[in-house]
N, C-alpha and C. Protein backbone atom coordinates (compact mmCIF):
# COMPACT_ATOMS: atom_id res chain seq x y z
N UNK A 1 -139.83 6.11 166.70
CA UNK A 1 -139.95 5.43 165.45
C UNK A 1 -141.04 6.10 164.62
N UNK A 2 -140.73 6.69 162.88
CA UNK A 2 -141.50 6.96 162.51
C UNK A 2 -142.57 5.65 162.14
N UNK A 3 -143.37 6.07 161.45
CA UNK A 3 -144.23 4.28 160.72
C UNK A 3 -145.24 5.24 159.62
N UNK A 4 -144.63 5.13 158.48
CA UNK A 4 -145.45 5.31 157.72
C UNK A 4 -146.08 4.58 156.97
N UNK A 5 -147.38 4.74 156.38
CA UNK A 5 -148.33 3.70 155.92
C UNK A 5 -148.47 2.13 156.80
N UNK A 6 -148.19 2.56 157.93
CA UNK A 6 -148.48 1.01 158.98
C UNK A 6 -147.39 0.20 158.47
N UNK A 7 -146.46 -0.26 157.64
CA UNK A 7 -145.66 -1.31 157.61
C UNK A 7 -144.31 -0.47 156.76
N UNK A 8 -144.13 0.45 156.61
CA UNK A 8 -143.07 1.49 156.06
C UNK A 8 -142.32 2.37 157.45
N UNK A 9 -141.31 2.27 157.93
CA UNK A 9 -140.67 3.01 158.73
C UNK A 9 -139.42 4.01 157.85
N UNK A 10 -139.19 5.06 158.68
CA UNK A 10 -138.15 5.75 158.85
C UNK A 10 -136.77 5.73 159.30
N UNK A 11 -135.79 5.44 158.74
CA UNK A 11 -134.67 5.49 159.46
C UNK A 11 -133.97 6.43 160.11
N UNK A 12 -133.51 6.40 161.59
CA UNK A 12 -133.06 7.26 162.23
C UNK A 12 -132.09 7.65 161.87
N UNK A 13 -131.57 7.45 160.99
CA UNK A 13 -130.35 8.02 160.82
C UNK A 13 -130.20 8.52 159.42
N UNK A 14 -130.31 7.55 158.58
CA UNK A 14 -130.50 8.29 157.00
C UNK A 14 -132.07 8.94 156.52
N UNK A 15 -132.87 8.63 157.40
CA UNK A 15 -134.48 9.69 157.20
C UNK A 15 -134.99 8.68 155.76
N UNK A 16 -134.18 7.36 155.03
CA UNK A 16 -134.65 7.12 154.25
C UNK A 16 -136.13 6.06 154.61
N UNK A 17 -137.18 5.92 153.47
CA UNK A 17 -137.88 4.84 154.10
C UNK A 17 -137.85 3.56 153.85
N UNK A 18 -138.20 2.38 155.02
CA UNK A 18 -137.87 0.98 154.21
C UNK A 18 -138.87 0.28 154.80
N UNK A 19 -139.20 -0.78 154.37
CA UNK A 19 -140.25 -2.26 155.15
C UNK A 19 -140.33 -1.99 156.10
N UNK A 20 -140.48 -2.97 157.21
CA UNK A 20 -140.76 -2.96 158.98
C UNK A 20 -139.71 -4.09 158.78
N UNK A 21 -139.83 -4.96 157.84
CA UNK A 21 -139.09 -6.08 157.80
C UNK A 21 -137.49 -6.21 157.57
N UNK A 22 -137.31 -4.55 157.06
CA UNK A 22 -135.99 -4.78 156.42
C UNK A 22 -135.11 -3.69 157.45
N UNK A 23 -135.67 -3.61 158.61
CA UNK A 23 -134.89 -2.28 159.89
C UNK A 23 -134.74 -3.36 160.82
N UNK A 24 -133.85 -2.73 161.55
CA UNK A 24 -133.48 -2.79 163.14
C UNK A 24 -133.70 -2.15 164.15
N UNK A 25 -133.97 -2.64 165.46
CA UNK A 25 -134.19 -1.45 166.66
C UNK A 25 -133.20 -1.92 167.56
N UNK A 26 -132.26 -0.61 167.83
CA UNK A 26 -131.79 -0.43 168.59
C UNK A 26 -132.12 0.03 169.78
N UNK A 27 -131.95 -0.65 171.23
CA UNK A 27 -132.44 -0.15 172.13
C UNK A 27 -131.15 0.16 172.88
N UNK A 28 -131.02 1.34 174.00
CA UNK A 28 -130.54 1.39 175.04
C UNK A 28 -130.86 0.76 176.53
N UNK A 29 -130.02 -0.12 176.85
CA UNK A 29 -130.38 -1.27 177.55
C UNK A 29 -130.68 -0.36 179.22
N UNK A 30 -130.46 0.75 179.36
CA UNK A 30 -130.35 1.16 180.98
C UNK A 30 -131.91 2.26 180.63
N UNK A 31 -132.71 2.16 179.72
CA UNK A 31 -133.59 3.12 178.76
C UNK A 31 -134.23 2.63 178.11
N UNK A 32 -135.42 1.42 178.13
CA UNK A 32 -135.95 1.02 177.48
C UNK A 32 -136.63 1.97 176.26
N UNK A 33 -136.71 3.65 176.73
CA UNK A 33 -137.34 4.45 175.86
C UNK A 33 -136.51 5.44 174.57
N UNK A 34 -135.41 4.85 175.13
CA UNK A 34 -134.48 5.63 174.02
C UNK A 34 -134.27 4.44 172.82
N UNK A 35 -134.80 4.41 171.73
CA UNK A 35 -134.50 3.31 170.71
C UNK A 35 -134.47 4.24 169.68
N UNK A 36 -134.15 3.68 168.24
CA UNK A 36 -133.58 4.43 167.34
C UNK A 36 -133.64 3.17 166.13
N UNK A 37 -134.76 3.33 165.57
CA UNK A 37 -134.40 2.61 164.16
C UNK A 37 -132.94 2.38 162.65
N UNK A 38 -132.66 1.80 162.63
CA UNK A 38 -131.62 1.15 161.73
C UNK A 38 -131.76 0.76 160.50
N UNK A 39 -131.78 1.03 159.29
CA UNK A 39 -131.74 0.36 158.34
C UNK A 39 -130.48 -0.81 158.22
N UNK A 40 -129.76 -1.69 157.22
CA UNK A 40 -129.23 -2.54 157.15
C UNK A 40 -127.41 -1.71 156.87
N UNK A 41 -127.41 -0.72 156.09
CA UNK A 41 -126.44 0.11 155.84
C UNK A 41 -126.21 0.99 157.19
N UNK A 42 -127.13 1.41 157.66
CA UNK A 42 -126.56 2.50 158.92
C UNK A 42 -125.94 1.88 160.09
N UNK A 43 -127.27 0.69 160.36
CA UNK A 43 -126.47 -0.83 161.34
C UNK A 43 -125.36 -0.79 161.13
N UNK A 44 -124.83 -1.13 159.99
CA UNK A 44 -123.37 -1.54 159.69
C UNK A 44 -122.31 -0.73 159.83
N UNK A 45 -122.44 1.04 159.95
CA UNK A 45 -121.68 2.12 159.96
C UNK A 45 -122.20 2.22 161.54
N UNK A 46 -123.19 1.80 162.18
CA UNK A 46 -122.87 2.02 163.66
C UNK A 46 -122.60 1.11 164.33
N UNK A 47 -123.18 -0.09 163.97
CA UNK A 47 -123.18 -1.14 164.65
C UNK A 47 -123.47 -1.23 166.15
N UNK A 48 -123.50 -2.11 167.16
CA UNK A 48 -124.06 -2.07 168.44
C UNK A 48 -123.17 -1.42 169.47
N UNK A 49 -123.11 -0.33 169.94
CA UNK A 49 -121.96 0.36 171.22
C UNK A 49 -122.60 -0.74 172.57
N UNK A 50 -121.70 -0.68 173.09
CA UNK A 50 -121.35 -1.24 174.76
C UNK A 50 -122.96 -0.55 175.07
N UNK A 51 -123.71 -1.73 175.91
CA UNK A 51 -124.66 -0.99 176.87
C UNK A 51 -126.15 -0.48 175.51
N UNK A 52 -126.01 -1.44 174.91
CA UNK A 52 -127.37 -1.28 173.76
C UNK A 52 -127.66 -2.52 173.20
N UNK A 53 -128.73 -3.30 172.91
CA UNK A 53 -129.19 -3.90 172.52
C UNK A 53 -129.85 -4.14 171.21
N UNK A 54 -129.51 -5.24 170.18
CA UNK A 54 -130.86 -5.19 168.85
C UNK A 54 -131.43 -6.16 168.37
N UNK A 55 -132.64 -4.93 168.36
CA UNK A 55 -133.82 -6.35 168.00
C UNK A 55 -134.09 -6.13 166.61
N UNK A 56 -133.84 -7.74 165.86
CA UNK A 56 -134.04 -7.58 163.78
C UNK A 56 -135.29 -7.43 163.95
N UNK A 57 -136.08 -8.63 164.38
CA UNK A 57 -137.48 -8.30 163.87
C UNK A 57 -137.95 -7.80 164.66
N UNK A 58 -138.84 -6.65 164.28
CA UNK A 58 -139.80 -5.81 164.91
C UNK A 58 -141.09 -5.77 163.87
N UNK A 59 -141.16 -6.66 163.11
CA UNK A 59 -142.12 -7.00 162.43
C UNK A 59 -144.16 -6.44 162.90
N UNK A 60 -143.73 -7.04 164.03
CA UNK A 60 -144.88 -7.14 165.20
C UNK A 60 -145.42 -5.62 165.54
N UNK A 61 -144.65 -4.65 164.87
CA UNK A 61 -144.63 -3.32 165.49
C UNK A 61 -145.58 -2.79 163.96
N UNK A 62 -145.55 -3.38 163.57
CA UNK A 62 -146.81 -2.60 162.19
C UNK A 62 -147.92 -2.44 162.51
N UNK A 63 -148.85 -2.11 161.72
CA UNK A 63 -150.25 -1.39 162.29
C UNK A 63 -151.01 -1.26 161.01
């Protein structure tokens, strides 16, 4: 996960930046270390595969 300016992340997939508030984390459930941030548009073009997990708020993850 990028984190810019402590409450601004990166999306993994479109590189665009958004809130902390307005992403998703996707986790791989057999991989707690493989996760991959989501904006609200990319979520929706990937949505959740078999064997992954998501968490909306990650709020808690700012700095």
């Amino acid at each position: 996960m990028k984190i810019v300016d402590g409450d601004m992340v990166e999306c993994d997939r479109c590189e665009s930046v958004f809130p902390i508030a307005d992403v998703s984390l996707l986790e791989k459930e057999t991989n707690r270390d493989y996760e991959r941030v989501l904006c609200a548009e990319c979520l929706s073009a990937v949505g959740v595969p078999k064997g992954y997990t998501l968490r909306r708020d990650i709020s808690h993850l700012a700095g």
